[in-house]
PDB file of N, CA and C in Angstrom:
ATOM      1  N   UNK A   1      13.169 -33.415  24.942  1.00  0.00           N
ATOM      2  CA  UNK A   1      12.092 -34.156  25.587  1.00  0.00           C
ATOM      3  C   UNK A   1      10.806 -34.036  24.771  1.00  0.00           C
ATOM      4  N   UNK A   2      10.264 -32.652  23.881  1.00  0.00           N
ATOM      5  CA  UNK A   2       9.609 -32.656  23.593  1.00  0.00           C
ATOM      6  C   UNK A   2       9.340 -33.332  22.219  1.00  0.00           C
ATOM      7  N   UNK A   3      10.672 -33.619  21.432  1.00  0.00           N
ATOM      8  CA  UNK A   3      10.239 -34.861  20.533  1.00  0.00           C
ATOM      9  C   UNK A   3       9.895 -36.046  20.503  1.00  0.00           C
ATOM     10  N   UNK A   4      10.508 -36.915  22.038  1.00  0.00           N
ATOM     11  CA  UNK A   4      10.565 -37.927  22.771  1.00  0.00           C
ATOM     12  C   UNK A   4       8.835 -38.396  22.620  1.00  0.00           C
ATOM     13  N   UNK A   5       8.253 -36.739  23.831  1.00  0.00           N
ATOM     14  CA  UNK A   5       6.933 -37.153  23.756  1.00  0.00           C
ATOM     15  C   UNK A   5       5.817 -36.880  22.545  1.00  0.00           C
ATOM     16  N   UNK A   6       6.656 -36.520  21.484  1.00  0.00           N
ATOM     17  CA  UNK A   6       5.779 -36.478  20.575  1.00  0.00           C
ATOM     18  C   UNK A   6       5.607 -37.869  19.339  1.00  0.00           C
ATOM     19  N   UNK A   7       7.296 -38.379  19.849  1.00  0.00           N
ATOM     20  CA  UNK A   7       6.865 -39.976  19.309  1.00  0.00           C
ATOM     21  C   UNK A   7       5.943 -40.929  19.877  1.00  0.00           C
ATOM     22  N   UNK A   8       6.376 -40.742  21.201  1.00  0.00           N
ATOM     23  CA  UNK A   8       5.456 -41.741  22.245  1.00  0.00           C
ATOM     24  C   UNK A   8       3.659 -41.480  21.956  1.00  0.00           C
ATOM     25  N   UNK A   9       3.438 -40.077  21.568  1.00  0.00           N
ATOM     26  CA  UNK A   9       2.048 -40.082  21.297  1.00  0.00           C
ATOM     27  C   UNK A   9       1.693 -40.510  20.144  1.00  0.00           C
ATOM     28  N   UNK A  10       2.642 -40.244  18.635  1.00  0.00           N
ATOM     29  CA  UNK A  10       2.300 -41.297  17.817  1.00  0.00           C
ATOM     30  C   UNK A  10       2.076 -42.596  17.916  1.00  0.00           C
ATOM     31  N   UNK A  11       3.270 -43.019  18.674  1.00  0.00           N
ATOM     32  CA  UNK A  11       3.208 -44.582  18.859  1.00  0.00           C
ATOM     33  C   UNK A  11       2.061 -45.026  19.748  1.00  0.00           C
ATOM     34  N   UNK A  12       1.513 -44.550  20.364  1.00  0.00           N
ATOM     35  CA  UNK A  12       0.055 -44.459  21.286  1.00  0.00           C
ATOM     36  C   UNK A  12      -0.926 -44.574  20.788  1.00  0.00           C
ATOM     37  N   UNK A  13      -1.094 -43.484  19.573  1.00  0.00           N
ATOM     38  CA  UNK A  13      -2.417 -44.055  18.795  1.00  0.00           C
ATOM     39  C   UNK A  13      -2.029 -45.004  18.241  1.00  0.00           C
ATOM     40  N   UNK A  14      -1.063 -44.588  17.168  1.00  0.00           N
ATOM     41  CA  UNK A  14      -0.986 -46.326  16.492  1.00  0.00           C
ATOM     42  C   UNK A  14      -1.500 -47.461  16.898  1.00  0.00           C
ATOM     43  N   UNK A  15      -0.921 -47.771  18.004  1.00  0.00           N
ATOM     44  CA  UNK A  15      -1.168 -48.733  19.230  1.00  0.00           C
ATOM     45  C   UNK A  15      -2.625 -49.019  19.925  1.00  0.00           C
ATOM     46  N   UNK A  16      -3.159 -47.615  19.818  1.00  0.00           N
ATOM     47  CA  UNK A  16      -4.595 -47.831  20.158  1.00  0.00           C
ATOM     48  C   UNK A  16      -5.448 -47.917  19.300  1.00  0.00           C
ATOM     49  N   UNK A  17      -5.115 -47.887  17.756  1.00  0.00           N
ATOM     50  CA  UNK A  17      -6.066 -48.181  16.729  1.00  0.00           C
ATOM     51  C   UNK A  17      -5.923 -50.014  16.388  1.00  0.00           C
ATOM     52  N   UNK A  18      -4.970 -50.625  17.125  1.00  0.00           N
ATOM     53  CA  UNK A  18      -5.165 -52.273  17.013  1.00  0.00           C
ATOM     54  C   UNK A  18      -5.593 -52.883  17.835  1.00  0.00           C
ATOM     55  N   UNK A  19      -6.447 -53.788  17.407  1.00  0.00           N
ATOM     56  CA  UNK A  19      -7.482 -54.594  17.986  1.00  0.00           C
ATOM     57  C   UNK A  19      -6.629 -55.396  18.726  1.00  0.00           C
ATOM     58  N   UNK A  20      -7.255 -55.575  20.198  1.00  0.00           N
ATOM     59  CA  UNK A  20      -6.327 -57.282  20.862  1.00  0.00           C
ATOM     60  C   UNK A  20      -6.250 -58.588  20.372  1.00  0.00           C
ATOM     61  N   UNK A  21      -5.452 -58.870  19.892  1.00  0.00           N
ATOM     62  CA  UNK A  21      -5.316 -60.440  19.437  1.00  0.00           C
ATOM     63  C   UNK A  21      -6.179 -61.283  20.011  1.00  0.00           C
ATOM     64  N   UNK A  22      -7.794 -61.537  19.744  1.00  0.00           N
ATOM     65  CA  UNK A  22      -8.244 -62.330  20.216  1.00  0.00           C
ATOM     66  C   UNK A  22      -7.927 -63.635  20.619  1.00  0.00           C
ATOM     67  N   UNK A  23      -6.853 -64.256  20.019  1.00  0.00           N
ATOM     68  CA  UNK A  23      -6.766 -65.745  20.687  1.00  0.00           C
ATOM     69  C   UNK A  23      -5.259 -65.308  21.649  1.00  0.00           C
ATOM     70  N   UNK A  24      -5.035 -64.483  22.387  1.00  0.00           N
ATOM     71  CA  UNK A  24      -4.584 -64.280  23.018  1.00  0.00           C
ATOM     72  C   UNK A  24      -5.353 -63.655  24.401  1.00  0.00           C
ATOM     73  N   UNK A  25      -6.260 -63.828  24.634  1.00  0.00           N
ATOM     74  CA  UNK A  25      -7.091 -63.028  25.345  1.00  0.00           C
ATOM     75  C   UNK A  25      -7.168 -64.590  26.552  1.00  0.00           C
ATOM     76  N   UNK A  26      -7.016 -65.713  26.094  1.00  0.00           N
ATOM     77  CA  UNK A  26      -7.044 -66.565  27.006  1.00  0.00           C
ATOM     78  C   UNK A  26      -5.488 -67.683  26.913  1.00  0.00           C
ATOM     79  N   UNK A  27      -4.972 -67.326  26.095  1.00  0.00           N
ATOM     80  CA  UNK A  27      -3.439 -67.454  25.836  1.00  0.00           C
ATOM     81  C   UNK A  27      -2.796 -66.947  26.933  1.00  0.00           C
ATOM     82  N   UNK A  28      -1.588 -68.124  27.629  1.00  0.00           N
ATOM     83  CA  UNK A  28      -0.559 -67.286  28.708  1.00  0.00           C
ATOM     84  C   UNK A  28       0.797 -67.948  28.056  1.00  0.00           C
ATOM     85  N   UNK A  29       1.363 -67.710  27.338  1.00  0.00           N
ATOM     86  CA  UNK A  29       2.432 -67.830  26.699  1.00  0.00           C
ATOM     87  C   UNK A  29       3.573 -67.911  27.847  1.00  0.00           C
ATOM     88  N   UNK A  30       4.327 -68.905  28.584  1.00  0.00           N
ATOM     89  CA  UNK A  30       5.144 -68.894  29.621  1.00  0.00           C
ATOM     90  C   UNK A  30       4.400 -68.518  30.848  1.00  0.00           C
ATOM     91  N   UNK A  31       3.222 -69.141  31.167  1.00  0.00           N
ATOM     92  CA  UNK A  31       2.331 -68.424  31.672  1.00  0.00           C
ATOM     93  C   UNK A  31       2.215 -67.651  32.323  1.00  0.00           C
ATOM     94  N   UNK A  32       2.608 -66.389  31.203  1.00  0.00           N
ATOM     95  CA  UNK A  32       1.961 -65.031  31.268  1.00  0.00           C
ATOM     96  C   UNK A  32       0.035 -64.969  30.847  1.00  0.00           C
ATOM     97  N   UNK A  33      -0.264 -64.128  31.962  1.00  0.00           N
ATOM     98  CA  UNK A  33      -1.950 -63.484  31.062  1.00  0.00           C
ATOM     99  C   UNK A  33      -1.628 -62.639  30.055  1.00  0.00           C
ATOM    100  N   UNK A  34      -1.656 -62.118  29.144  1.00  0.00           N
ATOM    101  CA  UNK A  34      -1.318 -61.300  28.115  1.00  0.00           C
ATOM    102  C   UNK A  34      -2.502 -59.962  28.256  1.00  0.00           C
ATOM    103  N   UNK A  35      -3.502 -60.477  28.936  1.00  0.00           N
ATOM    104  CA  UNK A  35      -4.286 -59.338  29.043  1.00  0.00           C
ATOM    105  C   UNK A  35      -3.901 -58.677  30.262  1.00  0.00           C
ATOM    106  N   UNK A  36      -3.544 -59.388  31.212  1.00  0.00           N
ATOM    107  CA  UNK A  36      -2.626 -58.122  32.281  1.00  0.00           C
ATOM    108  C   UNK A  36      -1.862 -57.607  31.779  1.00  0.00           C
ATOM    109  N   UNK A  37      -0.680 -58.230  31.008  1.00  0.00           N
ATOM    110  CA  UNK A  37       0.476 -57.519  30.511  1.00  0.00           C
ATOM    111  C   UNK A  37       0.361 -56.107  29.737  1.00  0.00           C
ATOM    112  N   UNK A  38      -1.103 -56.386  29.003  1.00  0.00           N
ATOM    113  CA  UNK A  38      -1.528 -55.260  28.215  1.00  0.00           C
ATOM    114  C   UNK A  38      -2.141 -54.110  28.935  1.00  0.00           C
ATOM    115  N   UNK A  39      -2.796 -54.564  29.899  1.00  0.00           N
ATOM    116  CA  UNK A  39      -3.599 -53.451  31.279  1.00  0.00           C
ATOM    117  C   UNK A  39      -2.055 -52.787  31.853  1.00  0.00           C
ATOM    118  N   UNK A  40      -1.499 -53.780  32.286  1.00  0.00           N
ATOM    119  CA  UNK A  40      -0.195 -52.736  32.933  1.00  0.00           C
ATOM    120  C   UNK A  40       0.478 -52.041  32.345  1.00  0.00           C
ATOM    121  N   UNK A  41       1.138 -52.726  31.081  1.00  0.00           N
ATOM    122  CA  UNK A  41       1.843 -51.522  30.330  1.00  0.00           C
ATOM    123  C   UNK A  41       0.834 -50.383  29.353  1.00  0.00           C
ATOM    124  N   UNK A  42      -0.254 -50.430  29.249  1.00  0.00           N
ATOM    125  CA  UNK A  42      -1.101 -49.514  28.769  1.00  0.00           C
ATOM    126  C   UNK A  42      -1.098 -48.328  29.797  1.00  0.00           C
ATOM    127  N   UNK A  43      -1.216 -49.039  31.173  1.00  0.00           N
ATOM    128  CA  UNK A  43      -1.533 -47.897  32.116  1.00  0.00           C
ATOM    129  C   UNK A  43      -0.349 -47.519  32.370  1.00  0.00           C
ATOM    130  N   UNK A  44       0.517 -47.571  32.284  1.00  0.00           N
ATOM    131  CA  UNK A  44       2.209 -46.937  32.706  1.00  0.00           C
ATOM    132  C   UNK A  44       2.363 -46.324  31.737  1.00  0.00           C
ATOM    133  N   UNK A  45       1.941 -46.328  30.230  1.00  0.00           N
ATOM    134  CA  UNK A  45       2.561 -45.582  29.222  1.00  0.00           C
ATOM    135  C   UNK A  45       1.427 -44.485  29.123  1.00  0.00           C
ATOM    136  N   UNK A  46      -0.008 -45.097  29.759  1.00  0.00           N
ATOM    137  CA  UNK A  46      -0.615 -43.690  29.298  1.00  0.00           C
ATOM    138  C   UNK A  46      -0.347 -42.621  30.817  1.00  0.00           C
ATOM    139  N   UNK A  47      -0.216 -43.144  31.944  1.00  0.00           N
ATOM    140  CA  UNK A  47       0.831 -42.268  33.150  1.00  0.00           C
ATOM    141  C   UNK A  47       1.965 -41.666  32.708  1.00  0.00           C
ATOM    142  N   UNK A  48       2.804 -42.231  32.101  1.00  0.00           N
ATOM    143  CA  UNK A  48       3.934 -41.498  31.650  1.00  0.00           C
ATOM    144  C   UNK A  48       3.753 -40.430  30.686  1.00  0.00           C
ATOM    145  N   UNK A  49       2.566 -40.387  29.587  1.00  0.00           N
ATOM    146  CA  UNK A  49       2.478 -39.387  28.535  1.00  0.00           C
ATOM    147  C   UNK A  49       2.106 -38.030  29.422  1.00  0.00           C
ATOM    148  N   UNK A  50       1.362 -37.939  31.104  1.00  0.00           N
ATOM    149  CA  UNK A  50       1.249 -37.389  31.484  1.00  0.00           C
ATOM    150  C   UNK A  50       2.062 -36.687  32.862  1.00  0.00           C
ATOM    151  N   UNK A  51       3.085 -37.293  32.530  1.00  0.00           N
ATOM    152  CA  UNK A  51       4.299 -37.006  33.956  1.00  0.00           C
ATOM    153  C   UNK A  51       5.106 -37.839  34.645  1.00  0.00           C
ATOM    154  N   UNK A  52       5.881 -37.777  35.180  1.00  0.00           N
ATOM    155  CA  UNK A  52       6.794 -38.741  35.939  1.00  0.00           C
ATOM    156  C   UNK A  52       5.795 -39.570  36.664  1.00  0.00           C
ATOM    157  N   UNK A  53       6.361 -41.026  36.724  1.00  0.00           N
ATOM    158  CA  UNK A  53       5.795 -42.179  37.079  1.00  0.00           C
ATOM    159  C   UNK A  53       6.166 -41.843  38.346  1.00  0.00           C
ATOM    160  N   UNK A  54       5.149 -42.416  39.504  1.00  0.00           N
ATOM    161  CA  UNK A  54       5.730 -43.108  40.937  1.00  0.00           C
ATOM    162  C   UNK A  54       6.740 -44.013  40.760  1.00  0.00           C
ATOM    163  N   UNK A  55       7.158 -44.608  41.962  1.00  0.00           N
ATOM    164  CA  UNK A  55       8.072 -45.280  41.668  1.00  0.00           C
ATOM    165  C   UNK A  55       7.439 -46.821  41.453  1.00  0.00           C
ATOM    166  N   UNK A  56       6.515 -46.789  41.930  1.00  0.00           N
ATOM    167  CA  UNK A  56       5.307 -48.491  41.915  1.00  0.00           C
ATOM    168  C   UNK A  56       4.946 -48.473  40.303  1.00  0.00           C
ATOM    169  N   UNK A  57       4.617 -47.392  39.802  1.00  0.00           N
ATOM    170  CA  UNK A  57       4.744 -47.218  38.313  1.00  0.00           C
ATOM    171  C   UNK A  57       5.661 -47.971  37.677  1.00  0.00           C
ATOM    172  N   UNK A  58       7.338 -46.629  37.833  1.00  0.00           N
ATOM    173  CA  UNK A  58       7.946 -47.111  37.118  1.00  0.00           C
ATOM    174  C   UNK A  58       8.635 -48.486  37.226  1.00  0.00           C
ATOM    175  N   UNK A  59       8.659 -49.161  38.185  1.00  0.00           N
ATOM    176  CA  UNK A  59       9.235 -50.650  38.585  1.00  0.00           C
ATOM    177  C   UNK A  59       8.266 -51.290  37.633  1.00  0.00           C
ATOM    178  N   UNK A  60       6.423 -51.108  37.773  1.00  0.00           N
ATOM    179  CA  UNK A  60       5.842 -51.773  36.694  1.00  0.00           C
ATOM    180  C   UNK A  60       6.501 -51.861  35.433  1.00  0.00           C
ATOM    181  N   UNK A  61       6.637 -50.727  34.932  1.00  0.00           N
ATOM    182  CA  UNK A  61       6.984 -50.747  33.700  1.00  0.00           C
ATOM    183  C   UNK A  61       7.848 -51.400  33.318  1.00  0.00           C
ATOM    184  N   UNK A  62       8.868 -51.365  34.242  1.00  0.00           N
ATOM    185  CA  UNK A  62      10.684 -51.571  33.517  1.00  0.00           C
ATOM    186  C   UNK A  62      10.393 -53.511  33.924  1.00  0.00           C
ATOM    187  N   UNK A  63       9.797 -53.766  34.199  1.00  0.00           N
ATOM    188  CA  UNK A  63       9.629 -54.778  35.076  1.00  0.00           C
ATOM    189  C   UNK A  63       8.835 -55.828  34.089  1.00  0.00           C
ATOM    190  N   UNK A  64       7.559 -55.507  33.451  1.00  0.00           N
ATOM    191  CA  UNK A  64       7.050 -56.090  32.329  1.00  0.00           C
ATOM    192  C   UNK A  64       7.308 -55.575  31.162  1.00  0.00           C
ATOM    193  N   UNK A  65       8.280 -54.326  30.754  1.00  0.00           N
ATOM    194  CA  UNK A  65       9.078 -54.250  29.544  1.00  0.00           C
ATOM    195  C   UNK A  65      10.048 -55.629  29.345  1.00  0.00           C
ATOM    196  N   UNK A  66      10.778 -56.151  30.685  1.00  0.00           N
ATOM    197  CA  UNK A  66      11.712 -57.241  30.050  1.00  0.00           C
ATOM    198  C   UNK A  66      10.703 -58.403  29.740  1.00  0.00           C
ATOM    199  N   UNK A  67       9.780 -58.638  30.694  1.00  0.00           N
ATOM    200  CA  UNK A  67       8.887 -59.692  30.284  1.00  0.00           C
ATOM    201  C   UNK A  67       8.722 -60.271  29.384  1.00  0.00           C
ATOM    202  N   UNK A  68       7.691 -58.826  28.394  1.00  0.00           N
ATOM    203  CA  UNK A  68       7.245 -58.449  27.157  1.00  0.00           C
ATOM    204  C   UNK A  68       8.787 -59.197  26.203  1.00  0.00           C
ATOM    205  N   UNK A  69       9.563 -58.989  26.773  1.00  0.00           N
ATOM    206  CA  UNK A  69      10.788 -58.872  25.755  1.00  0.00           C
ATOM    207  C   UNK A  69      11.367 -60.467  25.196  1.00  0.00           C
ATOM    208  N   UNK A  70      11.326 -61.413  27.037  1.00  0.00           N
ATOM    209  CA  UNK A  70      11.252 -62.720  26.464  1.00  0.00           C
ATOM    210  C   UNK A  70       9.943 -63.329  26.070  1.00  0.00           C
ATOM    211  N   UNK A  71       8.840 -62.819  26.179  1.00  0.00           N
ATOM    212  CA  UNK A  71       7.615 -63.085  25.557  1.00  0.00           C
ATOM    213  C   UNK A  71       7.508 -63.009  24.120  1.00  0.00           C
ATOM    214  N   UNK A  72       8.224 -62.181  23.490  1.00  0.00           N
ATOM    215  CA  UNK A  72       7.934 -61.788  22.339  1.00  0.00           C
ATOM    216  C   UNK A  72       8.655 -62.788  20.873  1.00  0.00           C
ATOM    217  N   UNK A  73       9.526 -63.217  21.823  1.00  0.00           N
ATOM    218  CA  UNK A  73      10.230 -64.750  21.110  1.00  0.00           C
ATOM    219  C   UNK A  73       9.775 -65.778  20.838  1.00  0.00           C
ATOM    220  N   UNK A  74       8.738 -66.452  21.970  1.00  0.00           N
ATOM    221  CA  UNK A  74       8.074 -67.216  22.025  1.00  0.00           C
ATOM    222  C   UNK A  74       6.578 -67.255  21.289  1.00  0.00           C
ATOM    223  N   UNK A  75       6.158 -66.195  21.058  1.00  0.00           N
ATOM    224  CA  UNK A  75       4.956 -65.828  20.087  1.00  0.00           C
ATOM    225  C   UNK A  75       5.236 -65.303  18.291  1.00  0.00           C
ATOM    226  N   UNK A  76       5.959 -65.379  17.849  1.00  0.00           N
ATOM    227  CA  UNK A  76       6.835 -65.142  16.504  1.00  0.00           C
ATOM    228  C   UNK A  76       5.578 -65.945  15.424  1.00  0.00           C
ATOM    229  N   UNK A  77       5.422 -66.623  15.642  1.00  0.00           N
ATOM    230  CA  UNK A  77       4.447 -67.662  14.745  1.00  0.00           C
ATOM    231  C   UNK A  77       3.373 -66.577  14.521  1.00  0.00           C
ATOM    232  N   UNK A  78       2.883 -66.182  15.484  1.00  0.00           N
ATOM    233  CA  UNK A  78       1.291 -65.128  15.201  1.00  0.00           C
ATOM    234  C   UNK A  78       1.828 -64.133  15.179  1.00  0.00           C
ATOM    235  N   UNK A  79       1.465 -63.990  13.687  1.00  0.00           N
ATOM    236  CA  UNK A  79       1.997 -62.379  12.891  1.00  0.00           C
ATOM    237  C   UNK A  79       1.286 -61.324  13.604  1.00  0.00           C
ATOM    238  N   UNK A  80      -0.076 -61.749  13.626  1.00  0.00           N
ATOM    239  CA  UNK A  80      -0.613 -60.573  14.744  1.00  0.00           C
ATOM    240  C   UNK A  80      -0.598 -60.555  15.630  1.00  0.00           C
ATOM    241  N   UNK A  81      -0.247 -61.093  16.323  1.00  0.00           N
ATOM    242  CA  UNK A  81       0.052 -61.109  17.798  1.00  0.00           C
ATOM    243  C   UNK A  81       1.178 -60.567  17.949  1.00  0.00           C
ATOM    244  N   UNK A  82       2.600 -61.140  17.498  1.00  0.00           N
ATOM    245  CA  UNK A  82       3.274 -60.345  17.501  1.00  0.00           C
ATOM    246  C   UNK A  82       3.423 -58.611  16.831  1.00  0.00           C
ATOM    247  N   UNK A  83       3.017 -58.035  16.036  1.00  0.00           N
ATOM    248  CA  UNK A  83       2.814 -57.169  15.867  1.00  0.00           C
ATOM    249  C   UNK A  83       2.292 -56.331  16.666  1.00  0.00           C
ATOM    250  N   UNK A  84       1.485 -57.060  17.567  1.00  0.00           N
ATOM    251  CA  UNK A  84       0.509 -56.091  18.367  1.00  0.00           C
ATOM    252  C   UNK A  84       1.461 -56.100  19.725  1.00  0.00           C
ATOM    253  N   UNK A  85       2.024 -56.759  20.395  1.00  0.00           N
ATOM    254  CA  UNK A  85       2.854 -57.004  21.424  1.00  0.00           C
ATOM    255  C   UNK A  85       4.385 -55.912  20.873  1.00  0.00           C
ATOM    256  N   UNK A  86       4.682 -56.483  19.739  1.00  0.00           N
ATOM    257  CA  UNK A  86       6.023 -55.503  19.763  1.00  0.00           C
ATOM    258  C   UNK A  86       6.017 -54.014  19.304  1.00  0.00           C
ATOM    259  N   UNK A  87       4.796 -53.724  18.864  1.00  0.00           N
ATOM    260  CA  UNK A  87       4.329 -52.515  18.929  1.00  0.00           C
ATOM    261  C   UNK A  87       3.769 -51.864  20.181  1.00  0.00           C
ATOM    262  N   UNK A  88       3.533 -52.565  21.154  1.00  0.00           N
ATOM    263  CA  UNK A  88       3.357 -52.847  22.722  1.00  0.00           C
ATOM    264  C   UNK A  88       4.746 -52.292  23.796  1.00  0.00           C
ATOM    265  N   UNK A  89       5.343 -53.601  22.849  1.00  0.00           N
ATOM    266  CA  UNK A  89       7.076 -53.376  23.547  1.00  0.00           C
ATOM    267  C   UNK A  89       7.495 -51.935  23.092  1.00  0.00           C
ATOM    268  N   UNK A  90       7.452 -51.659  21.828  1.00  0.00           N
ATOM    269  CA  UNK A  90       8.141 -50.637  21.464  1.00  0.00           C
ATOM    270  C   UNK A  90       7.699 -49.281  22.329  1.00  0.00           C
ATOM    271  N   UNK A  91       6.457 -49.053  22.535  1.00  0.00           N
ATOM    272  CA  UNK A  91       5.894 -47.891  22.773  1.00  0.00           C
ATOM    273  C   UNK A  91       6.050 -47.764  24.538  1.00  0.00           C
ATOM    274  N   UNK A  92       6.389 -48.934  25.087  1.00  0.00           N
ATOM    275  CA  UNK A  92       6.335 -49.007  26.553  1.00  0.00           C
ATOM    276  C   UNK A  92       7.720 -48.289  26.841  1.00  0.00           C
ATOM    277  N   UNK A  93       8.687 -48.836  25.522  1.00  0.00           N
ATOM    278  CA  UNK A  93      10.537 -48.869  26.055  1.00  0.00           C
ATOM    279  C   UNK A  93      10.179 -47.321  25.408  1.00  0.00           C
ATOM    280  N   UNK A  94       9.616 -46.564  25.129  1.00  0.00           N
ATOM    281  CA  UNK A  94       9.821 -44.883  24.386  1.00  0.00           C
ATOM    282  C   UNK A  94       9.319 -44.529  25.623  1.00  0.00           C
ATOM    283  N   UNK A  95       8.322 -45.028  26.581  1.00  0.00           N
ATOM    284  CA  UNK A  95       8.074 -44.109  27.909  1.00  0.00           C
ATOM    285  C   UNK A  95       9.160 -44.747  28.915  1.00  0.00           C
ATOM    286  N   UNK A  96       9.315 -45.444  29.151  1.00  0.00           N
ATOM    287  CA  UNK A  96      10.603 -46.141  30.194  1.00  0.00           C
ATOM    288  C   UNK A  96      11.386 -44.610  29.704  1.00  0.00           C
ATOM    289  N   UNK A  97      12.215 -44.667  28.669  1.00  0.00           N
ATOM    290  CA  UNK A  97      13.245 -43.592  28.267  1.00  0.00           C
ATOM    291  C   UNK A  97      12.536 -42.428  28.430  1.00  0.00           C
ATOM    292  N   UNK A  98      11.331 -41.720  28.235  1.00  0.00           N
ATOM    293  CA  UNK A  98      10.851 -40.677  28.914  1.00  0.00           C
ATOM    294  C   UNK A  98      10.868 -39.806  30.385  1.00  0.00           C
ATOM    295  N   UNK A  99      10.498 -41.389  30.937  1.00  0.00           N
ATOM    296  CA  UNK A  99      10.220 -41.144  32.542  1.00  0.00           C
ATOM    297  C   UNK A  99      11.380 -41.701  33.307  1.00  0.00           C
ATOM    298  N   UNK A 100      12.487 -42.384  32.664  1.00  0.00           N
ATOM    299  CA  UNK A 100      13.885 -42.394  33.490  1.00  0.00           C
ATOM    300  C   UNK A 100      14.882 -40.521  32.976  1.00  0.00           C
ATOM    301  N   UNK A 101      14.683 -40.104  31.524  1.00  0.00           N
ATOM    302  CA  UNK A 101      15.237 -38.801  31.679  1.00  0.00           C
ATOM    303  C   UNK A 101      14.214 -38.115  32.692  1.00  0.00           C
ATOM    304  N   UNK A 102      13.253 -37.995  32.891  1.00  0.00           N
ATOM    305  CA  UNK A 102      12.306 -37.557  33.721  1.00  0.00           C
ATOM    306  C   UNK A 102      13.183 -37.352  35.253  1.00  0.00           C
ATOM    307  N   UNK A 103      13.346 -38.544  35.733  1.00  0.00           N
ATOM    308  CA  UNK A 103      14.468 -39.191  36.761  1.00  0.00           C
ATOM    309  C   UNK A 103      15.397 -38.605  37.369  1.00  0.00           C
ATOM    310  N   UNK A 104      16.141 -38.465  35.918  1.00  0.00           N
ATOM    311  CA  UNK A 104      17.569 -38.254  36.225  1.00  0.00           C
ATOM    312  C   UNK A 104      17.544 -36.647  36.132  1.00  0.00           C
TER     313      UNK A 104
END
């Protein structure tokens, strides 16, 4: 577990040293807001670096992880955007797997 969370905190800063895709800030790609998507899974992954999710948590999470997932198809064209989203995805699905061994 304790390597688990020591990726998830790399992948955290990483993640928090990139800027939001400004032309996504009023972008809803399948209309999704992309800036909720980013508020919710920000706040579930930075809950999870600190302990098992509720369960209103973890349903968030697992819930706009698939989202994120057909979202991320549809945005392919913006290199940064996607980058910033699947570096998004990636770091959300390392706490999902955190806080479901958490779980079980």
């Amino acid at each position: 577990m304790d390597e688990l969370l020591g990726q998830l905190s790399r992948k955290w800063e990483e993640f928090e040293s990139l800027p939001f895709p400004a032309n996504f800030r009023s972008r809803e790609p399948d209309g999704e807001c992309m800036v909720m998507m980013d508020a919710d899974l920000a706040g579930c992954i930075s809950s999870a670096m600190k302990g098992r999710l509720d369960d209103r948590r973890s349903a968030i999470l697992h819930s706009r992880i698939a989202r994120l997932r057909v979202i991320l198809s549809l945005i392919r064209e913006d290199e940064n955007a996607s980058n910033y989203f699947t570096l998004l995805h990636e770091t959300a699905m390392l706490a999902a797997e955190i806080d479901d061994a958490r779980r079980a």
